[in-house]
Protein backbone atom coordinates (compact mmCIF):
# COMPACT_ATOMS: atom_id res chain seq x y z
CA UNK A 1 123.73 119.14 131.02
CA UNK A 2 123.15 119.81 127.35
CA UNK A 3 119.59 118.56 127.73
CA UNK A 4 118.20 119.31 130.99
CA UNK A 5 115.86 121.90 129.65
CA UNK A 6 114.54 118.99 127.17
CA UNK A 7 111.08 117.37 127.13
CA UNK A 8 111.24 114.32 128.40
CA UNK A 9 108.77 112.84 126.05
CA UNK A 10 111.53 113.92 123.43
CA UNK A 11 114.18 111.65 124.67
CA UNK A 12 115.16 107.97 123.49
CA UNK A 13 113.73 104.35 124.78
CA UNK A 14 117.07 104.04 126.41
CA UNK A 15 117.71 107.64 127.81
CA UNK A 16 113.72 107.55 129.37
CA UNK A 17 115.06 104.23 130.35
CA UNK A 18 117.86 105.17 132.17
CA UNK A 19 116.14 108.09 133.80
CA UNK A 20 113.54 106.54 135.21
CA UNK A 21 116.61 104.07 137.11
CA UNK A 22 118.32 107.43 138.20
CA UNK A 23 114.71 108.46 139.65
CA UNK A 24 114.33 104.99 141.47
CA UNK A 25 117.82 105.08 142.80
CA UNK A 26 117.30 108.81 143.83
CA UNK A 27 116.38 107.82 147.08
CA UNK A 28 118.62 104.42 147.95
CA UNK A 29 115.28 102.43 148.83
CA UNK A 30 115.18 99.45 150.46
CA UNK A 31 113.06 97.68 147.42
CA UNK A 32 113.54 98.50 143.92
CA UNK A 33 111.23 97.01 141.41
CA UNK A 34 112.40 97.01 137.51
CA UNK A 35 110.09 95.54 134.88
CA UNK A 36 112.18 94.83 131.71
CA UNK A 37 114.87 97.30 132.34
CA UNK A 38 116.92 96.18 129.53
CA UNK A 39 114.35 97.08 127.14
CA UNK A 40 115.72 99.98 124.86
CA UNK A 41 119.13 99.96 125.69
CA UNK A 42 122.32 99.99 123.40
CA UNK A 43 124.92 97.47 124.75
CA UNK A 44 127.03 100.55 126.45
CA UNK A 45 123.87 101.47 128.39
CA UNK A 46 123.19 97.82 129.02
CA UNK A 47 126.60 96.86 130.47
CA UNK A 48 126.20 100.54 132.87
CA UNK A 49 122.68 98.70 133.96
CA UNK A 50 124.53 95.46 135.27
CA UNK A 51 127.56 97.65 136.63
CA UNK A 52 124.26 99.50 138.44
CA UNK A 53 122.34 95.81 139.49
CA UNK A 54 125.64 94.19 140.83
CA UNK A 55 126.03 96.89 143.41
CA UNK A 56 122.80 96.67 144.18
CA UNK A 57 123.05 93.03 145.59
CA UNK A 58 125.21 94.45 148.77
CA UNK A 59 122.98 92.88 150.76
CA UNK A 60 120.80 96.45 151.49
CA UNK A 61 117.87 95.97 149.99
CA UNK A 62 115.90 94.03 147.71
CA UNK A 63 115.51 94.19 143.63
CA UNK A 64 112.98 92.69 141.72
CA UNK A 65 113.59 92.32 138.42
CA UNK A 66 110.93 91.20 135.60
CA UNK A 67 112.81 90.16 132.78
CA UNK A 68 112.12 87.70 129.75
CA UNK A 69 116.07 87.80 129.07
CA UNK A 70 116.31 84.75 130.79
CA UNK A 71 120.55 85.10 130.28
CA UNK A 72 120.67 87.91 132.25
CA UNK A 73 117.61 87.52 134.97
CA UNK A 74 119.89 84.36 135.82
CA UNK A 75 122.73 85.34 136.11
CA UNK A 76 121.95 88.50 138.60
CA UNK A 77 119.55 86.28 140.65
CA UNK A 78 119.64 85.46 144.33
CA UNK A 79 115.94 83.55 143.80
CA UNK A 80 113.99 83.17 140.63
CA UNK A 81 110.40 82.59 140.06
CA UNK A 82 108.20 81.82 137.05
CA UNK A 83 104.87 83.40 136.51
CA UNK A 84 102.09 81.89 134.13
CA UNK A 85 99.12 83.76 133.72
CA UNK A 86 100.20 86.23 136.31
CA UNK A 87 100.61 83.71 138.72
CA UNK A 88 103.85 82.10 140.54
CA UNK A 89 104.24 78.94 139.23
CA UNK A 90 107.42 77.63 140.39
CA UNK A 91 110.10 79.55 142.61
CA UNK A 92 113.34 78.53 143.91
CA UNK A 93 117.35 79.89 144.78
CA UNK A 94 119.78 80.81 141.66
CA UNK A 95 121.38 77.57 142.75
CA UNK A 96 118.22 75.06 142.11
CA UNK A 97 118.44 76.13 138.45
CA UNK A 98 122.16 76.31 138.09
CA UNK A 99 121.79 72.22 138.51
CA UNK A 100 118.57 72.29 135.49
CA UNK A 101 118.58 73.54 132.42
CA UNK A 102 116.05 76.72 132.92
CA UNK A 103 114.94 76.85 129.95
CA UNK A 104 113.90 73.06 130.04
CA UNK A 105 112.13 73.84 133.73
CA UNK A 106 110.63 77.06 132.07
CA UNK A 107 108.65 75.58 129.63
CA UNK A 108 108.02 72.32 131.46
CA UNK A 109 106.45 74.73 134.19
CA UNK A 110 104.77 76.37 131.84
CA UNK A 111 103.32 73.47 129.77
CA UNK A 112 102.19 72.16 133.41
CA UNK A 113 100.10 74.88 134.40
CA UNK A 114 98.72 75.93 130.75
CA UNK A 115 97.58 71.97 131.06
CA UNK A 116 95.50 72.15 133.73
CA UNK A 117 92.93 74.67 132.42
């Protein structure tokens, strides 16, 4: 509690971070959407963040995460989709990519679409 009469504009990436998770867990919603929720965190505060995303998957609700980490988007993934140019360009189960190299379909799917211009 030694901050709660801070700013928040004067805390870290990570701690805005990890408030803004607290504030969209606040409510246990049926559909949580996190864009890049990695993005500022030390590796403690990372590894909470899974611990936080694996209970999540209980079958509840429904999380959308945006994430360029492909490592880690994978590996909490139920379905994954690629965007290009804001648009879904390919989408499929955790287990279509398991079989594929991602980051061989990524680009392929991306080299597709950017082709067609």
């Amino acid at each position: 509690m030694e901050r709660a009469d801070d700013l928040t504009n004067t805390f870290s990436r990570g701690m805005r971070q990890r408030l803004g998770l607290a504030r969209t867990l606040l409510h246990d919603p049926d559909l949580v959407l996190l864009d890049e929720p990695y993005t500022g965190l030390d590796h403690h505060a990372a590894t909470v963040l899974r611990t936080v995303l694996e209970t999540l998957r209980d079958g509840c609700r429904t999380v959308v995460l945006v994430t360029h980490n492909l490592t880690q988007g994978l590996e909490l993934a139920d379905r994954v989709a690629i965007q290009v140019r804001g648009r879904f360009a390919w989408e499929g189960g955790s287990t279509d990519v398991v079989a594929r190299d991602f980051e061989v379909l990524y680009q392929e799917t991306v080299d597709r679409v950017e082709g067609c211009r």
